[in-house]
PDB file of N, CA and C in Angstrom:
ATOM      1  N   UNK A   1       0.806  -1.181   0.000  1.00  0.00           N
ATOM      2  CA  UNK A   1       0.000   0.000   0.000  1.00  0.00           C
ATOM      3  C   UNK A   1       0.859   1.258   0.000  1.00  0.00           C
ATOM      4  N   UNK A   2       2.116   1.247   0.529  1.00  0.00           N
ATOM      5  CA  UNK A   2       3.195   2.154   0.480  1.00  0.00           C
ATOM      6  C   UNK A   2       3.072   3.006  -0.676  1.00  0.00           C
ATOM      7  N   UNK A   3       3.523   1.872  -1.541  1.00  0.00           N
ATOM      8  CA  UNK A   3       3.691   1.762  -2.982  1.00  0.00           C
ATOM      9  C   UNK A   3       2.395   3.089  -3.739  1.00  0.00           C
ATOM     10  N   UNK A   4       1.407   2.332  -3.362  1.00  0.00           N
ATOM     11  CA  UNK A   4       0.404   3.256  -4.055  1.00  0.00           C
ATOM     12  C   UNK A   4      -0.001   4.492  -3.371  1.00  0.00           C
ATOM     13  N   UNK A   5       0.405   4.636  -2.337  1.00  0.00           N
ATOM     14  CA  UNK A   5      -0.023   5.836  -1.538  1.00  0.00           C
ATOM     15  C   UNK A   5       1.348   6.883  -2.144  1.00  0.00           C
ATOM     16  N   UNK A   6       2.627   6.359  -2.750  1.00  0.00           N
ATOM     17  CA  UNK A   6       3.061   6.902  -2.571  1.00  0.00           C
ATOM     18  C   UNK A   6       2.932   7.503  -4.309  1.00  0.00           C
ATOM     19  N   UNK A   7       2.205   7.251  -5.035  1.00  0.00           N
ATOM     20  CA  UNK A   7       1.889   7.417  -6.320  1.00  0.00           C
ATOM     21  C   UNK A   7       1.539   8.684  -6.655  1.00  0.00           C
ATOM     22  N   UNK A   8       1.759   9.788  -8.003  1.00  0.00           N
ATOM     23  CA  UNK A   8       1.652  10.475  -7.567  1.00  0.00           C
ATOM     24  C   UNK A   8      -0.152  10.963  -7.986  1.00  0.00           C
ATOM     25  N   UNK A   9      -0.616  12.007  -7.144  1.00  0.00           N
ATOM     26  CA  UNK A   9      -2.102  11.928  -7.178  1.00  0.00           C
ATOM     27  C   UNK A   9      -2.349  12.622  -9.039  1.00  0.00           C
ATOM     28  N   UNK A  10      -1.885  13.180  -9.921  1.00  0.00           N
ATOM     29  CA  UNK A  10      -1.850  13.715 -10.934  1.00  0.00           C
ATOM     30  C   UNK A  10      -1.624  13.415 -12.561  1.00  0.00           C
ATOM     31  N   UNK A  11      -0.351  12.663 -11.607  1.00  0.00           N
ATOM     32  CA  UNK A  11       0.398  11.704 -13.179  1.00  0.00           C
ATOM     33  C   UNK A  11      -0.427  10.664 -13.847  1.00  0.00           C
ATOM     34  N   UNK A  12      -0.961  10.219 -13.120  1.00  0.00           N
ATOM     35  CA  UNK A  12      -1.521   8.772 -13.783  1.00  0.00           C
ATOM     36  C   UNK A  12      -3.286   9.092 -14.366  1.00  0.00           C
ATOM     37  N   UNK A  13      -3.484  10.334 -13.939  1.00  0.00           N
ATOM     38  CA  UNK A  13      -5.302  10.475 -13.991  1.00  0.00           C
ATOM     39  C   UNK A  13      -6.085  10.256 -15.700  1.00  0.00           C
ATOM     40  N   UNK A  14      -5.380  10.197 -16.694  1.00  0.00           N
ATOM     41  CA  UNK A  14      -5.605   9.793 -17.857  1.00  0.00           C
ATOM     42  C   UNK A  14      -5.388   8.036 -18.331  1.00  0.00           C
ATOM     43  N   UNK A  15      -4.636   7.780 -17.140  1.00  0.00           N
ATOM     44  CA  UNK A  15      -4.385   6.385 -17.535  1.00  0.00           C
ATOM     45  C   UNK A  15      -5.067   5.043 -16.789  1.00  0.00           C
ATOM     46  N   UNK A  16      -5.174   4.001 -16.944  1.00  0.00           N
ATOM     47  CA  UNK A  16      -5.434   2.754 -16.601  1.00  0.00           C
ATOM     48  C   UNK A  16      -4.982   1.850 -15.816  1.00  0.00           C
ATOM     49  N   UNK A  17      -5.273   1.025 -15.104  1.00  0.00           N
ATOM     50  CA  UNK A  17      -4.559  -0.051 -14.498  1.00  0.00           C
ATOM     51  C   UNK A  17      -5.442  -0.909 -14.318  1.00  0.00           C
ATOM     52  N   UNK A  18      -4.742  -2.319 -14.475  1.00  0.00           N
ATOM     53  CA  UNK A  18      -5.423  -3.498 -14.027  1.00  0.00           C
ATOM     54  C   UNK A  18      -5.166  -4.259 -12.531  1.00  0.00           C
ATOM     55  N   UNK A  19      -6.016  -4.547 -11.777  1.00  0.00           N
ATOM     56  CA  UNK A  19      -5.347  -5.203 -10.762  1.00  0.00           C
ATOM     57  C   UNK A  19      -5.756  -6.644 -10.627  1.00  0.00           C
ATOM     58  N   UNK A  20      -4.912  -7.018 -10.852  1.00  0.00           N
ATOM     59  CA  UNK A  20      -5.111  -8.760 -11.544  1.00  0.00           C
ATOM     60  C   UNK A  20      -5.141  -9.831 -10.649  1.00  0.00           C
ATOM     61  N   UNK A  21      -6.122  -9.190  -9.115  1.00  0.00           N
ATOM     62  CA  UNK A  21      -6.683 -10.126  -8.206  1.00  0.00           C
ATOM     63  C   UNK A  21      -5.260 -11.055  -7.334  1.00  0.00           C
ATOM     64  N   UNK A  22      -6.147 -11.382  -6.224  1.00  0.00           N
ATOM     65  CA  UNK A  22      -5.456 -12.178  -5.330  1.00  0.00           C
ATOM     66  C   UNK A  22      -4.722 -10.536  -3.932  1.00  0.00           C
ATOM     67  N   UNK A  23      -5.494  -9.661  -4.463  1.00  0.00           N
ATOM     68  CA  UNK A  23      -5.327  -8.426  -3.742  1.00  0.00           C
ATOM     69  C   UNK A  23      -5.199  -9.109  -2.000  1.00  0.00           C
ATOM     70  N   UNK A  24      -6.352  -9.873  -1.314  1.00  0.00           N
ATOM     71  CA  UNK A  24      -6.590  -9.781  -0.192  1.00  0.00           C
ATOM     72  C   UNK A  24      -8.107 -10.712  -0.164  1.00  0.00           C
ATOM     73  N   UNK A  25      -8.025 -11.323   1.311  1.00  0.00           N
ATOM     74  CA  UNK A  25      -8.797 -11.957   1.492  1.00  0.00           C
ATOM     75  C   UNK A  25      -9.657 -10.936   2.350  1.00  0.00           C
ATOM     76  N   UNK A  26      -9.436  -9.941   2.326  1.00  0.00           N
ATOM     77  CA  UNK A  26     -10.359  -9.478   3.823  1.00  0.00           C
ATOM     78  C   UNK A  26     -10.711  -8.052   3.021  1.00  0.00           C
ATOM     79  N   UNK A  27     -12.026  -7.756   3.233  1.00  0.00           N
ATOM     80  CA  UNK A  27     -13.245  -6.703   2.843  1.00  0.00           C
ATOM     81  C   UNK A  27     -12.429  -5.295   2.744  1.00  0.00           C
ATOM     82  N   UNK A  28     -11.877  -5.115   4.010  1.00  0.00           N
ATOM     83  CA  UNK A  28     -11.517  -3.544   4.147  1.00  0.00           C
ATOM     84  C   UNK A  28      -9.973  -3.063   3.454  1.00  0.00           C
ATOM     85  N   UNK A  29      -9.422  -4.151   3.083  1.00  0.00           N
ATOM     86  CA  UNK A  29      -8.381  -4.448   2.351  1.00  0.00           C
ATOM     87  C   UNK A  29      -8.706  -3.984   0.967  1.00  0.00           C
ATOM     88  N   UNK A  30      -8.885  -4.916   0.612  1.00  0.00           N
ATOM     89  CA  UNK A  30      -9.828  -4.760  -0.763  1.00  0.00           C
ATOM     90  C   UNK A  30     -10.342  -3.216  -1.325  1.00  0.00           C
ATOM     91  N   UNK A  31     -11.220  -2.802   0.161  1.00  0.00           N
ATOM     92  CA  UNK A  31     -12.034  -1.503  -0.208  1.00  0.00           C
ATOM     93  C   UNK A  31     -11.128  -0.423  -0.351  1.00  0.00           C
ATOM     94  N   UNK A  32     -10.187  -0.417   0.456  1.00  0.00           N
ATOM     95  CA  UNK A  32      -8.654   0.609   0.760  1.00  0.00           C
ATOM     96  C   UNK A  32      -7.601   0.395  -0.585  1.00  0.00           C
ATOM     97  N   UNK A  33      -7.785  -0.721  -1.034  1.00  0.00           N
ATOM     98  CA  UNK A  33      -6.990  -0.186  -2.576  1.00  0.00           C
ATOM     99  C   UNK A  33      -7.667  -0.034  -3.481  1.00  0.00           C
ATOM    100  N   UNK A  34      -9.141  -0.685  -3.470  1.00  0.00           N
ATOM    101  CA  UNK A  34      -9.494  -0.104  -4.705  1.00  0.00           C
ATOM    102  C   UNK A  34      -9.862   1.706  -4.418  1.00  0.00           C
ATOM    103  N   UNK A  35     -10.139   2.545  -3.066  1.00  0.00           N
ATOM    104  CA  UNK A  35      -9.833   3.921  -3.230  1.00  0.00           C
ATOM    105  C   UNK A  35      -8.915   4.583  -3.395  1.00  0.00           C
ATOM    106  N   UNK A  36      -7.482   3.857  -3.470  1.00  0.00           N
ATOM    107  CA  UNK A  36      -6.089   4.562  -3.604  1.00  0.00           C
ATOM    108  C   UNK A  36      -6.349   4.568  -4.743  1.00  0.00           C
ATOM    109  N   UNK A  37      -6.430   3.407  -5.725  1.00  0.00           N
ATOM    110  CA  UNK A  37      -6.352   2.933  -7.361  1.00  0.00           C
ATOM    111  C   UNK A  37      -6.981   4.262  -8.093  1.00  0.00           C
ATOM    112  N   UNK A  38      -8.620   3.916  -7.447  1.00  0.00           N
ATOM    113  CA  UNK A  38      -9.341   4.798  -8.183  1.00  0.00           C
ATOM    114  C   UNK A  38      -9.467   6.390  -8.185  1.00  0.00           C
ATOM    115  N   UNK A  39      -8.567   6.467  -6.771  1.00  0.00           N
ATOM    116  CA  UNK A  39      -8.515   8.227  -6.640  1.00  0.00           C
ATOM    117  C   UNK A  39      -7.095   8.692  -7.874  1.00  0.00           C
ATOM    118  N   UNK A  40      -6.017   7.479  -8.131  1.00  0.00           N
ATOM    119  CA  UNK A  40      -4.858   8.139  -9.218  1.00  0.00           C
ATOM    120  C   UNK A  40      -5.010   7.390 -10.747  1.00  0.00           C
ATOM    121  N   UNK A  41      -5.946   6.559 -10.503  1.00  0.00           N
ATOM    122  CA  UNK A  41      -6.158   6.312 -12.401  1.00  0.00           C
ATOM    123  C   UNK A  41      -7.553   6.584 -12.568  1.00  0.00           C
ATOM    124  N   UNK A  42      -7.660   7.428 -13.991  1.00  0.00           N
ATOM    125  CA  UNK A  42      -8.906   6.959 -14.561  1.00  0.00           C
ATOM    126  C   UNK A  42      -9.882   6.066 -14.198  1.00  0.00           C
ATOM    127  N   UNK A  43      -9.056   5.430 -14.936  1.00  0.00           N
ATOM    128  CA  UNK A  43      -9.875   3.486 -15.112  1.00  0.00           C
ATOM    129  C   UNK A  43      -8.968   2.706 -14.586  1.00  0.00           C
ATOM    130  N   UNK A  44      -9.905   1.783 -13.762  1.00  0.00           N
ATOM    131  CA  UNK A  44      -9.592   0.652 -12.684  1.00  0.00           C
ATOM    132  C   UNK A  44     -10.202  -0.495 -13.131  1.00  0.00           C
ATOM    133  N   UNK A  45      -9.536  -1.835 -13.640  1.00  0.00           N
ATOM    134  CA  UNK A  45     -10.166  -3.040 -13.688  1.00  0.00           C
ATOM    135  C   UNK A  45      -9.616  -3.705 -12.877  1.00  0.00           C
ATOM    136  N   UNK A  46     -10.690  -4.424 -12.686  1.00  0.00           N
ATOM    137  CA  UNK A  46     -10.312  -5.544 -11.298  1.00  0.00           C
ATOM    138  C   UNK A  46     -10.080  -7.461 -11.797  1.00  0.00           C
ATOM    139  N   UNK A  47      -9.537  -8.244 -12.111  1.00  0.00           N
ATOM    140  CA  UNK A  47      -9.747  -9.526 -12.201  1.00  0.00           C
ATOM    141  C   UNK A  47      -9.958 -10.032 -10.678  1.00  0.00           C
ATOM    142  N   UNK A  48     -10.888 -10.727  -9.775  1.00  0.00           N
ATOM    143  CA  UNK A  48     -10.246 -11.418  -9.284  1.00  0.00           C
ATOM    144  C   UNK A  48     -10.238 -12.503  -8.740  1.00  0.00           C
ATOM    145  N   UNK A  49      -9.288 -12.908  -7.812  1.00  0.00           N
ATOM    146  CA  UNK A  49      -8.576 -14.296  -7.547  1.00  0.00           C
ATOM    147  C   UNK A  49      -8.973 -14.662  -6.496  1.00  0.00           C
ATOM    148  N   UNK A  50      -8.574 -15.936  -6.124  1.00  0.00           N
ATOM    149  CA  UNK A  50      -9.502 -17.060  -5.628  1.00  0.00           C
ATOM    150  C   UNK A  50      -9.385 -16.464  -4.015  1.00  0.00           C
ATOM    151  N   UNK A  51      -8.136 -15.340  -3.816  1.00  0.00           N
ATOM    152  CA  UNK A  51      -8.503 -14.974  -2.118  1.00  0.00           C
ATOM    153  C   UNK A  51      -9.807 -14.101  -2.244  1.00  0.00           C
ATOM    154  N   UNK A  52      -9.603 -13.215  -2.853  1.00  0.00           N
ATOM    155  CA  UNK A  52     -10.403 -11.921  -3.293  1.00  0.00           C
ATOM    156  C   UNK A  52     -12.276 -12.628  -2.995  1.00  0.00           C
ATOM    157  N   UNK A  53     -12.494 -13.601  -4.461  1.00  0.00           N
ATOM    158  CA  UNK A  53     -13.816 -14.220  -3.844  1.00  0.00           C
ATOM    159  C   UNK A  53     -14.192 -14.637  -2.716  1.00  0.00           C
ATOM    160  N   UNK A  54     -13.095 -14.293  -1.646  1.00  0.00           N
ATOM    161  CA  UNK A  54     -13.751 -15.349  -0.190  1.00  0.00           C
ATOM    162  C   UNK A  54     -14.142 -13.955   0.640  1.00  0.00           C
ATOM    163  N   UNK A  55     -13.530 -12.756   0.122  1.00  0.00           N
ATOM    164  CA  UNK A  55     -13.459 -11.249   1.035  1.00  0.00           C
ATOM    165  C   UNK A  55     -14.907 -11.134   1.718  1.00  0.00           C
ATOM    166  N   UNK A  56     -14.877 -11.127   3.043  1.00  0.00           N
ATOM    167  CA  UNK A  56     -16.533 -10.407   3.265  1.00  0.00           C
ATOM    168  C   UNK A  56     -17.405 -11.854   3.312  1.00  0.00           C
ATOM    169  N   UNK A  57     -16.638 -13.268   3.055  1.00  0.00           N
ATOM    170  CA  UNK A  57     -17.380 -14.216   2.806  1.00  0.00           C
ATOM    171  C   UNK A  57     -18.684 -14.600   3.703  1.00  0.00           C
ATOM    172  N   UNK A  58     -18.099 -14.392   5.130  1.00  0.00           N
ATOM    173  CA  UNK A  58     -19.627 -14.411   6.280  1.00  0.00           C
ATOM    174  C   UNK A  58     -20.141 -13.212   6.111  1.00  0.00           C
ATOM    175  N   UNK A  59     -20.301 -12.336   5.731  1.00  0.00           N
ATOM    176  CA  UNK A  59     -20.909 -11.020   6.193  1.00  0.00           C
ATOM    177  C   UNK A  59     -21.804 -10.243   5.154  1.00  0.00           C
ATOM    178  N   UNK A  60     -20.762 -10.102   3.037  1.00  0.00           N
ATOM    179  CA  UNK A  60     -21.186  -9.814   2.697  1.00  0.00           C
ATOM    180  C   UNK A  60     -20.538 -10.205   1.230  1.00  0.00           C
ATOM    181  N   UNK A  61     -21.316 -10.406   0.570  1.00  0.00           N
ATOM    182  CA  UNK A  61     -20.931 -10.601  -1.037  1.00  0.00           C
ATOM    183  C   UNK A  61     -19.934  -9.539  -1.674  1.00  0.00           C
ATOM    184  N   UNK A  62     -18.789  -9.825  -1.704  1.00  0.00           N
ATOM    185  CA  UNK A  62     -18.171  -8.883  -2.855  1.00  0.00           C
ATOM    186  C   UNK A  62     -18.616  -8.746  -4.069  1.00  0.00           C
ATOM    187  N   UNK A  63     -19.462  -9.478  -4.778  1.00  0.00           N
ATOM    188  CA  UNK A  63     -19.554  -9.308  -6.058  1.00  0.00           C
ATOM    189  C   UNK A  63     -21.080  -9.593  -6.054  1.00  0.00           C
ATOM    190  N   UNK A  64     -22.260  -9.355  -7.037  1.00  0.00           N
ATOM    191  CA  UNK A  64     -23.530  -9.221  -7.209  1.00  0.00           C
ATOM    192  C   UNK A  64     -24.122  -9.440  -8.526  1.00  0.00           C
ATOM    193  N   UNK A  65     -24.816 -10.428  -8.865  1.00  0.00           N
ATOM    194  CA  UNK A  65     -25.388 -11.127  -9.734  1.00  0.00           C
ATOM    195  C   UNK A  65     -26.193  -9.548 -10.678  1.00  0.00           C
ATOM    196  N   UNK A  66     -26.049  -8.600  -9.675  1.00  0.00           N
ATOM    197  CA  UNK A  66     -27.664  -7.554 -10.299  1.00  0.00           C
ATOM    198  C   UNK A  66     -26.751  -6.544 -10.544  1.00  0.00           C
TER     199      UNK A  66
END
């Protein structure tokens, strides 16, 4: 998270990134990079990986059929 906090807030706002999952098994994890991501790129895609689907697993669905 260093890493991206230490990004700069300006440079990247036209550009893209993918984050190609396996981020974190746990909800607030998850929620805390995808607001770093999305406050310095544009566009944010997410793939993700088999920790990622378990995030929130008792409590709340990361992802939604609707």
């Amino acid at each position: 998270m260093e890493w991206v906090r230490a990004l700069s807030p300006s440079a990247f706002q036209h550009d893209a990134v993918i984050l190609a999952g396996d981020i974190s098994d746990q909800m607030a994890v998850l929620e805390e990079t995808f607001r770093y991501f999305t406050a310095k790129f544009k566009h944010v895609f997410f793939t993700p990986g088999n920790h990622d689907l378990w995030a929130g697993a008792y409590t709340r669905p990361l992802f939604s059929s609707t």
